[in-house]
C-alpha atoms as a PDB file:
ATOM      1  CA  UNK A   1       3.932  -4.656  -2.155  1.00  0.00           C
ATOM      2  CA  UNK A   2       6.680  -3.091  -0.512  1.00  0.00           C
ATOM      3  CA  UNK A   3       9.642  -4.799  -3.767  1.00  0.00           C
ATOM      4  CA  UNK A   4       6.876  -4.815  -6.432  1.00  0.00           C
ATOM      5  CA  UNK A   5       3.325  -5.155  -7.681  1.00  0.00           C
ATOM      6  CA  UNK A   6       1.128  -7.911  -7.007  1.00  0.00           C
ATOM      7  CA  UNK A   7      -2.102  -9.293  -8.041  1.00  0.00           C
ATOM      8  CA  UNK A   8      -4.828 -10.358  -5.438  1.00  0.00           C
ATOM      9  CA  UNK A   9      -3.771 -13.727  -5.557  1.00  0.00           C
ATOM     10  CA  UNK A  10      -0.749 -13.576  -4.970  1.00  0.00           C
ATOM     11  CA  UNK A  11      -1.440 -11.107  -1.692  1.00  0.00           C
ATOM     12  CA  UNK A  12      -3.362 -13.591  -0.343  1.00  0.00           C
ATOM     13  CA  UNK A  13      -0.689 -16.296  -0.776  1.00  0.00           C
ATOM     14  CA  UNK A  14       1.089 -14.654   1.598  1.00  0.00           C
ATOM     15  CA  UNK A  15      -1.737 -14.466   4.400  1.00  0.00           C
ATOM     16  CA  UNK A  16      -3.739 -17.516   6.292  1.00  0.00           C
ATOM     17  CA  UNK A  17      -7.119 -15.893   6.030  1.00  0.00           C
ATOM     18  CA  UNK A  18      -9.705 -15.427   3.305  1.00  0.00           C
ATOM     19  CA  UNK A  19      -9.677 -14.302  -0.153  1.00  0.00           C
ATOM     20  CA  UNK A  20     -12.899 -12.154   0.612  1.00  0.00           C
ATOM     21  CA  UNK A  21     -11.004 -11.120   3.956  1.00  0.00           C
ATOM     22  CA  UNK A  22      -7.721 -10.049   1.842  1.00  0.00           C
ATOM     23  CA  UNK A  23     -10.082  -8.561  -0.851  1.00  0.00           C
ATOM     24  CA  UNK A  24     -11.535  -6.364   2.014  1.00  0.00           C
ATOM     25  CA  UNK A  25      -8.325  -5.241   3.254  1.00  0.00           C
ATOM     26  CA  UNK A  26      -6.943  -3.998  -0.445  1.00  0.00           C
ATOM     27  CA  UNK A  27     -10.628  -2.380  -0.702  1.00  0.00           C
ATOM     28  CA  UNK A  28     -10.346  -0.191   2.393  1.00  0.00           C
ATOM     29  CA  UNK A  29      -6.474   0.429   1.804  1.00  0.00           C
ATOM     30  CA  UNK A  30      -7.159   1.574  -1.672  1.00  0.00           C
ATOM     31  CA  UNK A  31     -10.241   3.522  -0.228  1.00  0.00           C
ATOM     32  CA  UNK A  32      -7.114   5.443   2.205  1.00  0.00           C
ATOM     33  CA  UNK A  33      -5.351   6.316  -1.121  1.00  0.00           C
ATOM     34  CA  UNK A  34      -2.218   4.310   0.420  1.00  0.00           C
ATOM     35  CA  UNK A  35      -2.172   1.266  -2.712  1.00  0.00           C
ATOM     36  CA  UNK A  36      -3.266   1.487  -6.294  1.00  0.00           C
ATOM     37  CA  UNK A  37      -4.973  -0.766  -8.415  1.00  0.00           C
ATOM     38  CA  UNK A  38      -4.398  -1.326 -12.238  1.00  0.00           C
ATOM     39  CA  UNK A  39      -6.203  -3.729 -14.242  1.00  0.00           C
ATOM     40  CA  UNK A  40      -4.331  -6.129 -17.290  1.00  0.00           C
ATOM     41  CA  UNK A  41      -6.673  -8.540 -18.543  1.00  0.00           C
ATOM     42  CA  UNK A  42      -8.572 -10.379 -15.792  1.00  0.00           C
ATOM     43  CA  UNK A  43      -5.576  -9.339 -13.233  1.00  0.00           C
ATOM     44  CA  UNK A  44      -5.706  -6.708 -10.826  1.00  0.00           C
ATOM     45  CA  UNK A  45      -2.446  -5.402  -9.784  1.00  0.00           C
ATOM     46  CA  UNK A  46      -1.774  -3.712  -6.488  1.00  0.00           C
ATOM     47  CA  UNK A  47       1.315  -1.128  -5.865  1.00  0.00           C
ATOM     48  CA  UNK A  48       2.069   1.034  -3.077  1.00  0.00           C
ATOM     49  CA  UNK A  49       1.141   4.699  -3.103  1.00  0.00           C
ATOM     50  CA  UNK A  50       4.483   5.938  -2.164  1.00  0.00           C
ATOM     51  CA  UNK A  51       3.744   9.775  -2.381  1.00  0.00           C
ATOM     52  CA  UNK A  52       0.883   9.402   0.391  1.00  0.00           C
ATOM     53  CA  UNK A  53       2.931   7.220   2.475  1.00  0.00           C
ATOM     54  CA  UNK A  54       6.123   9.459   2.100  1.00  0.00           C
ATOM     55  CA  UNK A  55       3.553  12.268   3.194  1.00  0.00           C
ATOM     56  CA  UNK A  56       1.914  10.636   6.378  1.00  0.00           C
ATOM     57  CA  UNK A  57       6.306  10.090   7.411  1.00  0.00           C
ATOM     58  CA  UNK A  58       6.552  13.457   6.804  1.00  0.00           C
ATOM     59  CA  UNK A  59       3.777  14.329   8.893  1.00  0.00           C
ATOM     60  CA  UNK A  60       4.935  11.958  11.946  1.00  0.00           C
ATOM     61  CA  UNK A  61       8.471  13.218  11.775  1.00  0.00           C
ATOM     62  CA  UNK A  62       6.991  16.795  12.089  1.00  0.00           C
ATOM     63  CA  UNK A  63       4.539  15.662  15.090  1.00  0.00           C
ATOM     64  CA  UNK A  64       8.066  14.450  16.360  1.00  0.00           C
ATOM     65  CA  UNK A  65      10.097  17.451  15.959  1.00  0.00           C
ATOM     66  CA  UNK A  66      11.864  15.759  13.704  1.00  0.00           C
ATOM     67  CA  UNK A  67      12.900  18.736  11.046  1.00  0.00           C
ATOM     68  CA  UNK A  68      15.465  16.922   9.237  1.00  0.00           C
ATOM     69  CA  UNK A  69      13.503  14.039   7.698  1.00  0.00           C
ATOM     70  CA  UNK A  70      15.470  12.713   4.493  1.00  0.00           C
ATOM     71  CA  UNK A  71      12.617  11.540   1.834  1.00  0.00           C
ATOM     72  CA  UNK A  72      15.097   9.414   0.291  1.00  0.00           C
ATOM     73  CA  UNK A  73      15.570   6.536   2.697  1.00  0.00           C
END
């Protein structure tokens, strides 16, 4: 997810455990808000949510004292 979009299948190609195991994973992730999920035909597509992910780095780097945090790396 991190170069592109992927369907369920294709997730769990990349993992040695369950379809129902990845399928709970993407469930609870999407439940966080960090992936979305867009349907085409009988595919599901999964993408990063890069705005809530560039917010929780934010949040660390403030935690850390970190002022200078560049949101474009």
């Amino acid at each position: 997810l991190k170069h592109s979009r992927l369907s369920a299948g294709e997730i769990c190609n990349h993992f040695s455990i369950s379809d129902a195991a990845v399928s709970r994973h993407l469930s609870v992730l999407k439940d966080a808000d960090l992936i979305r999920d867009e349907r085409e035909g009988k595919f599901i597509y999964y993408e990063l949510n890069a705005s809530v992910l560039e917010e929780i780095i934010l949040w660390i780097s403030e935690l850390k004292g970190e002022d200078d945090y560049d949101q474009t790396t």
